[in-house]
N, C-alpha and C. Protein backbone atom coordinates (compact mmCIF):
# COMPACT_ATOMS: atom_id res chain seq x y z
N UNK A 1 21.01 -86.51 -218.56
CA UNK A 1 19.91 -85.93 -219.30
C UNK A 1 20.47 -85.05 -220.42
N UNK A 2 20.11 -85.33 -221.27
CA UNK A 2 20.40 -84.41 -222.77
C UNK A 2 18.91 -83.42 -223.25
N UNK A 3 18.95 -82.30 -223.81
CA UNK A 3 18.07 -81.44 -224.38
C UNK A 3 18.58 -81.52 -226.03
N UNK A 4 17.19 -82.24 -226.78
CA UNK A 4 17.29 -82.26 -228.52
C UNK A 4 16.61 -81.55 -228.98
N UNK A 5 17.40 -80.70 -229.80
CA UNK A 5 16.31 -79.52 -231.06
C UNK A 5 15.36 -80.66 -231.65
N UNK A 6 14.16 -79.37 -231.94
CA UNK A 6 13.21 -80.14 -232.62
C UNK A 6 13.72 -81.02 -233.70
N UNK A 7 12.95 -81.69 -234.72
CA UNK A 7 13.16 -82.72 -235.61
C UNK A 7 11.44 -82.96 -236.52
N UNK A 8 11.80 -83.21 -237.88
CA UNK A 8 10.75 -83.66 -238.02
C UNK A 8 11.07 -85.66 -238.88
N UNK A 9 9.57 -86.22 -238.65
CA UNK A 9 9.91 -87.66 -239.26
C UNK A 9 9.40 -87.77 -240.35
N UNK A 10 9.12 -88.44 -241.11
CA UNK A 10 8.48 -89.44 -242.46
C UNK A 10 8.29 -90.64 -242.08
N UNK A 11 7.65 -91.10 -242.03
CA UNK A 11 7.52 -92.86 -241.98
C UNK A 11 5.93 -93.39 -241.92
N UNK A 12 5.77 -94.15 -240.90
CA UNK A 12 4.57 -95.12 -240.95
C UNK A 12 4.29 -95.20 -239.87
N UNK A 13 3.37 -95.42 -239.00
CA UNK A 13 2.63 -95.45 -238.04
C UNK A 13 1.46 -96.79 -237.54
N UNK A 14 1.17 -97.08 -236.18
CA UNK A 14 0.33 -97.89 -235.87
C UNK A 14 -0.59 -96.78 -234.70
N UNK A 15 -1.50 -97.23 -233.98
CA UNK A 15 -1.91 -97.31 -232.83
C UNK A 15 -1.99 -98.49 -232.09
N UNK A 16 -1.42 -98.44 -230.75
CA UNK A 16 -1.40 -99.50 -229.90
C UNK A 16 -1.50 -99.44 -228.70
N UNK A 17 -0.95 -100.60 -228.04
CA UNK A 17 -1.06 -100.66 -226.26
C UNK A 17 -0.31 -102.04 -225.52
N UNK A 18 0.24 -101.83 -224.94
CA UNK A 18 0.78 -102.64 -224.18
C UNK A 18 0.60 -103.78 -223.41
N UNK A 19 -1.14 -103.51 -223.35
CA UNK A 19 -2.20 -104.85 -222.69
C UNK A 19 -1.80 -105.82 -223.72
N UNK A 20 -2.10 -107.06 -222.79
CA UNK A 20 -2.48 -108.11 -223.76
C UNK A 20 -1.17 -108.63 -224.51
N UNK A 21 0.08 -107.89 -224.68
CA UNK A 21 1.34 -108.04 -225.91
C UNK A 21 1.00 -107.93 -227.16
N UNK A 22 -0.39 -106.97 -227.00
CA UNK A 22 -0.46 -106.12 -228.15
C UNK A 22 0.61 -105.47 -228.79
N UNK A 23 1.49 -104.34 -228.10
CA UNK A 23 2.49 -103.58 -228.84
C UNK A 23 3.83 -104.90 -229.64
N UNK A 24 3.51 -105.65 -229.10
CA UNK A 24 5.18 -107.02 -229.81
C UNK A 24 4.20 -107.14 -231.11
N UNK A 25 2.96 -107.65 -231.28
CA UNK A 25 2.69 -108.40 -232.46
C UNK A 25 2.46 -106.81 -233.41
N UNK A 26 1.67 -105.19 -233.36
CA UNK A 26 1.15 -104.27 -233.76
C UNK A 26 2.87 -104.08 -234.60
N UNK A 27 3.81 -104.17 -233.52
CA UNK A 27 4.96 -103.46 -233.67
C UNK A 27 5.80 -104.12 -234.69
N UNK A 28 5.59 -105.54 -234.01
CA UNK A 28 6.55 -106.16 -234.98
C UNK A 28 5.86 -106.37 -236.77
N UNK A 29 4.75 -106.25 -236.56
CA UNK A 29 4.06 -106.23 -238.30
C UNK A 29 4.77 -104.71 -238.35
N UNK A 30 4.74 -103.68 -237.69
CA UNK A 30 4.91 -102.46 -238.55
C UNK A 30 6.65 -102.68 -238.90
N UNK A 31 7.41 -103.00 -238.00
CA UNK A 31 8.66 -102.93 -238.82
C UNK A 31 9.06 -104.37 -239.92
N UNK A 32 7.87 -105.51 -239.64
CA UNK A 32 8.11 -105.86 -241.27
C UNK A 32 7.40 -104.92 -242.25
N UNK A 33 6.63 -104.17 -242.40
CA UNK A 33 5.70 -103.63 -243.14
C UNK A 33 7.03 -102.58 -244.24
N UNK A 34 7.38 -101.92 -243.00
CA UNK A 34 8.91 -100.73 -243.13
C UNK A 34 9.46 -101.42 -244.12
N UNK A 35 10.16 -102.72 -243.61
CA UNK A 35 11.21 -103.19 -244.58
C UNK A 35 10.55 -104.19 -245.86
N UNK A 36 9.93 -104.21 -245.75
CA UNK A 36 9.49 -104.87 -246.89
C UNK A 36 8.61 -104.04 -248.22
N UNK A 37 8.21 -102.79 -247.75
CA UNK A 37 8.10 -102.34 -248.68
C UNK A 37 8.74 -101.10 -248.57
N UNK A 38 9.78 -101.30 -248.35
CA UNK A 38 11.67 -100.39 -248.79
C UNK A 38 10.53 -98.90 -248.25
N UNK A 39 10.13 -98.75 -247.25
CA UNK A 39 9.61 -97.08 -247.22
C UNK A 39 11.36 -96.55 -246.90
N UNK A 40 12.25 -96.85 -246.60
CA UNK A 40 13.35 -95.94 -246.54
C UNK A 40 13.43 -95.13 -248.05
N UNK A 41 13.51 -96.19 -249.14
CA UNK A 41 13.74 -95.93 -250.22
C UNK A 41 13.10 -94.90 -250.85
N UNK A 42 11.47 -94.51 -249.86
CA UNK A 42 10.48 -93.71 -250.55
C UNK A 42 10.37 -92.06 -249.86
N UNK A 43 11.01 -92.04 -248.88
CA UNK A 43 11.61 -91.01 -248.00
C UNK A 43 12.06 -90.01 -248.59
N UNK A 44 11.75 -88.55 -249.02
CA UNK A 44 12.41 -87.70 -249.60
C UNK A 44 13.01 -87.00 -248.40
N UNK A 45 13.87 -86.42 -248.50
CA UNK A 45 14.62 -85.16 -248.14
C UNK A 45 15.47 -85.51 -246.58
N UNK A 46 15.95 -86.92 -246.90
CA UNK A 46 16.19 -87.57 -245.69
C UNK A 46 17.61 -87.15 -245.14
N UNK A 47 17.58 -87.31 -243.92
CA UNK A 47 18.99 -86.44 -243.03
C UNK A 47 19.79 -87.83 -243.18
N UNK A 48 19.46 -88.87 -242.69
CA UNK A 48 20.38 -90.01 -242.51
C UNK A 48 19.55 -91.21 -242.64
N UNK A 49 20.66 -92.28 -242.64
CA UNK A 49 19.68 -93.86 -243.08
C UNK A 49 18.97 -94.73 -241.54
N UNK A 50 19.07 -93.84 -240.26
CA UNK A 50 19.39 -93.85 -238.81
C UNK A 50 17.42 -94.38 -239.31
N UNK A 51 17.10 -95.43 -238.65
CA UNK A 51 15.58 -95.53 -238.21
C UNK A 51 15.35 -94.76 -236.70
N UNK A 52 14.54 -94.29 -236.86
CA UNK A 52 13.35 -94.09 -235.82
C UNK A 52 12.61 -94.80 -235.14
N UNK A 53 11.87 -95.12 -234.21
CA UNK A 53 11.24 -95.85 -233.61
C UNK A 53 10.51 -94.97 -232.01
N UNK A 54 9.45 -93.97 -232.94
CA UNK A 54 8.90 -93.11 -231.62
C UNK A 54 7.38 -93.37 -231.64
N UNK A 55 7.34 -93.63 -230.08
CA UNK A 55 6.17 -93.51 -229.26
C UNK A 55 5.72 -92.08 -228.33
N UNK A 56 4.76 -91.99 -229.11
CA UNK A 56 4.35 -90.50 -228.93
C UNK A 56 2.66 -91.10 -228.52
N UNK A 57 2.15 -89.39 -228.63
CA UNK A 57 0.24 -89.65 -228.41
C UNK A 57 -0.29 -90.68 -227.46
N UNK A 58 0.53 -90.65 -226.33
CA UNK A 58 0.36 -91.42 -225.12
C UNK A 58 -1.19 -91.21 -224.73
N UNK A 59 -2.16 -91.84 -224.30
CA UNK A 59 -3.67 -91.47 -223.89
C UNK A 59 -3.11 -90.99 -222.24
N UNK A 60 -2.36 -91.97 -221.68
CA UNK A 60 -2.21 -91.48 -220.19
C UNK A 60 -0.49 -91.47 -220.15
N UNK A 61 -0.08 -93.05 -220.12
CA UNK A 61 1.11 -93.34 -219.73
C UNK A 61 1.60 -95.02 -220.34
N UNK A 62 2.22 -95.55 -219.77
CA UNK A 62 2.71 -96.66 -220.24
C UNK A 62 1.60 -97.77 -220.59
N UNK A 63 0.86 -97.61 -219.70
CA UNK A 63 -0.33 -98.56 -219.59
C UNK A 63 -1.75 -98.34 -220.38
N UNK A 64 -0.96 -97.50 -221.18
CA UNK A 64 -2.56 -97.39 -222.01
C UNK A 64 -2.14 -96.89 -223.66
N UNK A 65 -3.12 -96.86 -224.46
CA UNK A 65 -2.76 -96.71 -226.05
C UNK A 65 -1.91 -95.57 -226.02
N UNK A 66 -0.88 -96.17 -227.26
CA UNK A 66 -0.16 -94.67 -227.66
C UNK A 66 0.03 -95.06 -229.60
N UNK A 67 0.62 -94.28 -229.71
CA UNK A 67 0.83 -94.59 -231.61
C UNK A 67 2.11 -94.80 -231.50
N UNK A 68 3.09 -95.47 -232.14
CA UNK A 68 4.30 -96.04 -232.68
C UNK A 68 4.28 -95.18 -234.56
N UNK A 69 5.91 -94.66 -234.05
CA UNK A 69 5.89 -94.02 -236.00
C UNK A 69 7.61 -94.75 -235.83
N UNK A 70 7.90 -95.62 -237.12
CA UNK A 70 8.79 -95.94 -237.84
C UNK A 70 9.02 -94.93 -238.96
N UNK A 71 9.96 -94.35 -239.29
CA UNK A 71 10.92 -93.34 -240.07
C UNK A 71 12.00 -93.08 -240.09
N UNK A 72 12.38 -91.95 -240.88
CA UNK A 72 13.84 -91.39 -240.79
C UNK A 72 13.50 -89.98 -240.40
N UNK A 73 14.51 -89.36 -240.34
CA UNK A 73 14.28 -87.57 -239.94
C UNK A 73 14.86 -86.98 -241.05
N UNK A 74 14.03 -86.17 -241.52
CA UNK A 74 13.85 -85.36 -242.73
C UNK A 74 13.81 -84.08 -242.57
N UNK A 75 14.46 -83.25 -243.53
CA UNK A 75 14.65 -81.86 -243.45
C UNK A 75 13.30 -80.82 -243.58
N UNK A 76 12.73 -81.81 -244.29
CA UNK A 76 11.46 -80.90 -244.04
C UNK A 76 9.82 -81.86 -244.17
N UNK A 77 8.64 -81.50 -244.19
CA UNK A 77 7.75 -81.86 -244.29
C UNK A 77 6.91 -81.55 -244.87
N UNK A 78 7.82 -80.59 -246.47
CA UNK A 78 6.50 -80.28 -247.50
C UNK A 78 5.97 -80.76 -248.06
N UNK A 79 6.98 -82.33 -248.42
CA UNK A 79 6.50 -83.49 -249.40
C UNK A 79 5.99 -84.96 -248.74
N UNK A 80 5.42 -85.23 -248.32
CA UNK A 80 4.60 -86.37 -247.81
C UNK A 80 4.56 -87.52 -248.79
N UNK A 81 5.01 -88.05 -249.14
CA UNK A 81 4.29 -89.47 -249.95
C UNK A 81 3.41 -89.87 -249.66
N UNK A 82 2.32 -90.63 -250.24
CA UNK A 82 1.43 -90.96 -250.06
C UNK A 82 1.48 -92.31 -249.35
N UNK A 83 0.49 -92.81 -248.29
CA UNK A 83 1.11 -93.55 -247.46
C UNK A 83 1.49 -93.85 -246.38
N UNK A 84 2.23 -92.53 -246.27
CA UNK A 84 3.54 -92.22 -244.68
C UNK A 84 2.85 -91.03 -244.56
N UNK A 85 3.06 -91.03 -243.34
CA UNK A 85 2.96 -89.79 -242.49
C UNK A 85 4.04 -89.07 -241.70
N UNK A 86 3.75 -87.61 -241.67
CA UNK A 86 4.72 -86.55 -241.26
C UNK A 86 4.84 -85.94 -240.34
N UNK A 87 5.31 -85.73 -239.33
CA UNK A 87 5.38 -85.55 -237.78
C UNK A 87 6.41 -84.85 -237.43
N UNK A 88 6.39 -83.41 -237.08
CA UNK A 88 7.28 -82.25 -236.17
C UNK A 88 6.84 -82.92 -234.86
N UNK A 89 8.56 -83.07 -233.81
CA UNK A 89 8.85 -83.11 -232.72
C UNK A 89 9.28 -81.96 -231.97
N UNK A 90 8.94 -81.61 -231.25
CA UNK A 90 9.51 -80.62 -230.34
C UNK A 90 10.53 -80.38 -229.78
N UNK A 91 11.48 -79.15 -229.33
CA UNK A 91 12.51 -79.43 -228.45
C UNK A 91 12.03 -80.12 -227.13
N UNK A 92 12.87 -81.01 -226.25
CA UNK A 92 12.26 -81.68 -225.36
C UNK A 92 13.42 -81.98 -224.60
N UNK A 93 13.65 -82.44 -223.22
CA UNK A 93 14.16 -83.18 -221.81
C UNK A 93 14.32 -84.50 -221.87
N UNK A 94 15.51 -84.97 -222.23
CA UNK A 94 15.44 -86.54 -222.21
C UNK A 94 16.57 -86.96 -221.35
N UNK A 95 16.18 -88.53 -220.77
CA UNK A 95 16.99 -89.43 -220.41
C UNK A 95 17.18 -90.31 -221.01
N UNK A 96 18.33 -90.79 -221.14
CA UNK A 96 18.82 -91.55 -222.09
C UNK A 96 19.51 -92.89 -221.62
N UNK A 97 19.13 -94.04 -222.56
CA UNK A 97 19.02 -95.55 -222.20
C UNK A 97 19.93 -96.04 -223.20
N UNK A 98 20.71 -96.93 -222.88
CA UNK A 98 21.24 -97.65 -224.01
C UNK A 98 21.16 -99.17 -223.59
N UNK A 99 20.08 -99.55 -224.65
CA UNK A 99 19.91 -101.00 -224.68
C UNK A 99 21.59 -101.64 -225.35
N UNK A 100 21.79 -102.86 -224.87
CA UNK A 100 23.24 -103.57 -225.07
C UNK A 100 22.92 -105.20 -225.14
N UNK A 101 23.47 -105.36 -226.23
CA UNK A 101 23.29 -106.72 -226.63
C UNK A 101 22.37 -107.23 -228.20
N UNK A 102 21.61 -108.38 -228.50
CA UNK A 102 21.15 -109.01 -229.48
C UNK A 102 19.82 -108.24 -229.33
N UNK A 103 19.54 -107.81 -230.54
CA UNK A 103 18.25 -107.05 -230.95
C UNK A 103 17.41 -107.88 -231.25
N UNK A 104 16.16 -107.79 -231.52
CA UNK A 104 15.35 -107.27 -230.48
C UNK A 104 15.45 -107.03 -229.06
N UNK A 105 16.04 -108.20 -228.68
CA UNK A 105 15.94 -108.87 -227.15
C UNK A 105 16.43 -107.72 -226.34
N UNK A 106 17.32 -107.08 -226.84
CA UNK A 106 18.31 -106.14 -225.17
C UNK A 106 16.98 -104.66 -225.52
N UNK A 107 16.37 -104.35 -226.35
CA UNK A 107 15.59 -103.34 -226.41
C UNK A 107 14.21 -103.55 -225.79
N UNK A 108 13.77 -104.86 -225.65
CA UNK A 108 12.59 -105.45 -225.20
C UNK A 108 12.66 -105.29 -223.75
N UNK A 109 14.27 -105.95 -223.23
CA UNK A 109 14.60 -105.88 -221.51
C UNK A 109 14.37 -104.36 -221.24
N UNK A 110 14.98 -103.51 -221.96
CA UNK A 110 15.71 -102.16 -221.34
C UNK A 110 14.21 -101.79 -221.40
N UNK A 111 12.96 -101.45 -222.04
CA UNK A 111 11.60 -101.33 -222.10
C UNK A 111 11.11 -102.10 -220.45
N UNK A 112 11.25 -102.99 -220.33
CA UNK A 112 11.00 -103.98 -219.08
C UNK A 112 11.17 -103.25 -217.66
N UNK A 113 12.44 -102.49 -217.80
CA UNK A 113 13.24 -101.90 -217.01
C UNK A 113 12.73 -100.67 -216.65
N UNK A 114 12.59 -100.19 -218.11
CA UNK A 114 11.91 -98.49 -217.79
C UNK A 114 10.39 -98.55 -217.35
N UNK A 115 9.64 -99.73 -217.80
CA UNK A 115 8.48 -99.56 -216.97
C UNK A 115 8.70 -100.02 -215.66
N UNK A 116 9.72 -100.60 -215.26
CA UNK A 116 9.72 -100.68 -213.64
C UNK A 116 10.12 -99.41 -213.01
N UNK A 117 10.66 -98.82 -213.60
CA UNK A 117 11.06 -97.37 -212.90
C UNK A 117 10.50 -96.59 -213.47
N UNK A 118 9.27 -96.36 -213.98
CA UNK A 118 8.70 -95.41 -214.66
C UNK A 118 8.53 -94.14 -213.63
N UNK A 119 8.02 -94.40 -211.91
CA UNK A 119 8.19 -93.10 -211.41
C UNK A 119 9.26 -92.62 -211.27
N UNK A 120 10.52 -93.12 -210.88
CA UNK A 120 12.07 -92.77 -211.11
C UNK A 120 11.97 -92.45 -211.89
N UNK A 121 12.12 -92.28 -213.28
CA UNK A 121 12.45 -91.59 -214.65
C UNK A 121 11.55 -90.78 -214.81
N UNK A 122 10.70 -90.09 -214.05
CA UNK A 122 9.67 -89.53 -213.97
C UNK A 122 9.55 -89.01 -215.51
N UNK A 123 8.88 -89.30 -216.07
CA UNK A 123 8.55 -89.58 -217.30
C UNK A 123 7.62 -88.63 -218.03
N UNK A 124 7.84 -87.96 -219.14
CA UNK A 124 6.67 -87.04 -218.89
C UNK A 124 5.56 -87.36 -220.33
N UNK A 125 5.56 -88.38 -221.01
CA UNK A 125 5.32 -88.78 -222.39
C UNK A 125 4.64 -88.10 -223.16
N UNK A 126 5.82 -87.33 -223.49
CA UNK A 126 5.27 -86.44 -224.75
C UNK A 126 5.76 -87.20 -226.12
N UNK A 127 6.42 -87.22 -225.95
CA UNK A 127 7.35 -88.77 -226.86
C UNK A 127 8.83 -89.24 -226.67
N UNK A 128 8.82 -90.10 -226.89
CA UNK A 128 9.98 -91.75 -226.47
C UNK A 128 10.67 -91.89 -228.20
N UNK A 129 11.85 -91.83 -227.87
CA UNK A 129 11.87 -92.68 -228.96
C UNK A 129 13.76 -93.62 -228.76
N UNK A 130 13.44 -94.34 -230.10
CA UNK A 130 15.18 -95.34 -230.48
C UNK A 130 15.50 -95.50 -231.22
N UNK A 131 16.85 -95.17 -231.67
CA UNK A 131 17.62 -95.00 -232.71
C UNK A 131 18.76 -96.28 -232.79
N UNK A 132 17.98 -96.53 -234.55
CA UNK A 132 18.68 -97.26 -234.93
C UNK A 132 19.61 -96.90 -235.91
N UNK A 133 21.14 -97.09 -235.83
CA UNK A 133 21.61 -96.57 -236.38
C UNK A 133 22.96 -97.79 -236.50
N UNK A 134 24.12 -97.67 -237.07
CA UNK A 134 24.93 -98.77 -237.16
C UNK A 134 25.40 -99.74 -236.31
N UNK A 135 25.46 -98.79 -235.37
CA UNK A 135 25.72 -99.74 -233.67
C UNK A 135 24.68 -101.11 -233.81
N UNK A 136 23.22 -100.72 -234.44
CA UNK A 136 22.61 -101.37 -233.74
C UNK A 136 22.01 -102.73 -234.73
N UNK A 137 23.20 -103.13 -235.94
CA UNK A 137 23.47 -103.93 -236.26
C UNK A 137 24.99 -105.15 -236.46
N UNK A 138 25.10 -104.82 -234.87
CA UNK A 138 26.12 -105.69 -234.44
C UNK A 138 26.36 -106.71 -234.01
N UNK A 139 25.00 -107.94 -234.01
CA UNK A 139 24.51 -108.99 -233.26
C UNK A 139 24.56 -108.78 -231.72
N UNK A 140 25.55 -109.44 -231.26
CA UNK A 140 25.26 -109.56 -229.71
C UNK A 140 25.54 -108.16 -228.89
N UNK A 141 27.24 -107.22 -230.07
CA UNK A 141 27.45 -106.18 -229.60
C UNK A 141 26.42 -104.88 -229.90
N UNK A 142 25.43 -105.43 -229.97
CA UNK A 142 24.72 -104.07 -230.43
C UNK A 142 23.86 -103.02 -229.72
N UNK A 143 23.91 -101.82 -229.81
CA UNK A 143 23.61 -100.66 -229.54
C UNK A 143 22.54 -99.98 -229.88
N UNK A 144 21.51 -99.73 -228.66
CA UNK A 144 20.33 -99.20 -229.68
C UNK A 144 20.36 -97.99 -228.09
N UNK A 145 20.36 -96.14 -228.67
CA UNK A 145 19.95 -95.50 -227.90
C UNK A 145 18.21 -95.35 -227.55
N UNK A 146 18.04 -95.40 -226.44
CA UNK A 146 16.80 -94.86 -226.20
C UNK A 146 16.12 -93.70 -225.34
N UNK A 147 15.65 -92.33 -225.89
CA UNK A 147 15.41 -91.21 -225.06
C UNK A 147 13.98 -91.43 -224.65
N UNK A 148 13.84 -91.07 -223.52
CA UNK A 148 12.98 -90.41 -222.98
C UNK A 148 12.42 -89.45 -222.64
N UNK A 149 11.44 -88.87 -222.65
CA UNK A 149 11.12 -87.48 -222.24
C UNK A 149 11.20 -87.46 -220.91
N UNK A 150 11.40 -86.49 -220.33
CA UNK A 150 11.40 -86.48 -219.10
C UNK A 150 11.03 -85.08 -218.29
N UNK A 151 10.35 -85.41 -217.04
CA UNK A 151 10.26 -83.81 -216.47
C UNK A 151 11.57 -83.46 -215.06
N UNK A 152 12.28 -83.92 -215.85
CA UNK A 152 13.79 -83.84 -214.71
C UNK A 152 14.01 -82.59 -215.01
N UNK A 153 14.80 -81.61 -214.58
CA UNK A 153 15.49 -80.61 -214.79
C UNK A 153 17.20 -80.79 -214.94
């Protein structure tokens, strides 16, 4: 378990849910949406080129709507573009996942995984998130961290 200072994001956002394989088709339009219209490029005051990928605004838990925000983490949140939206994270309790292997696919399993152990990871969803960062364009060797919130001590 690791403890992360707050953070704030920039990026883009959906609402979704997990019924149905709603979150694959919601999700996967939002990160073509990301790259295709270069929002990295439109990002002011950005810390690193590292994507984001947090699930926050949980209604209950895994099984029910939450919002998805694609971004980077930014030093501050005075300037908003129009568009994207701006989001302070909290300091928070995480456990930490590292999906291994061909992306999407090893991030889809390791998701698979954590909802099977969701009471084990006792989970506390304030927000989730995964970082993409160089690792995690390595084809088969690739690396994507994933935290969790958690109410572990």
């Amino acid at each position: 378990m690791v403890t992360l200072n707050s953070f704030n994001i920039i990026g883009i956002s959906v609402r979704t849910t997990n019924k149905n394989n709603k979150s694959a088709e919601d999700i996967g339009k939002l990160w073509d949406q990301f790259f295709s219209e270069n929002f990295s490029g439109k990002i002011p005051n950005k810390l690193s080129s590292n994507i984001y990928a947090i699930y926050t605004d949980y209604k209950s838990n895994y099984t029910e709507e939450y919002t998805t925000i694609l971004g980077l983490q930014v030093k501050s949140l005075e300037h908003i573009p129009d568009g994207l939206i701006g989001r302070h994270f909290s300091d928070e309790n995480f456990e930490v996942i590292t999906a291994r292997g061909e992306m999407p696919k090893a991030v889809v399993n390791a998701w698979i995984d954590i909802w099977n152990r969701d009471r084990e990871l006792q989970r506390k969803y304030t927000y989730d998130f995964e970082v993409y960062d160089d690792k995690s364009q390595k084809g088969e060797n690739s690396e994507v961290k994933i935290y969790l919130s958690t109410n572990k001590k």
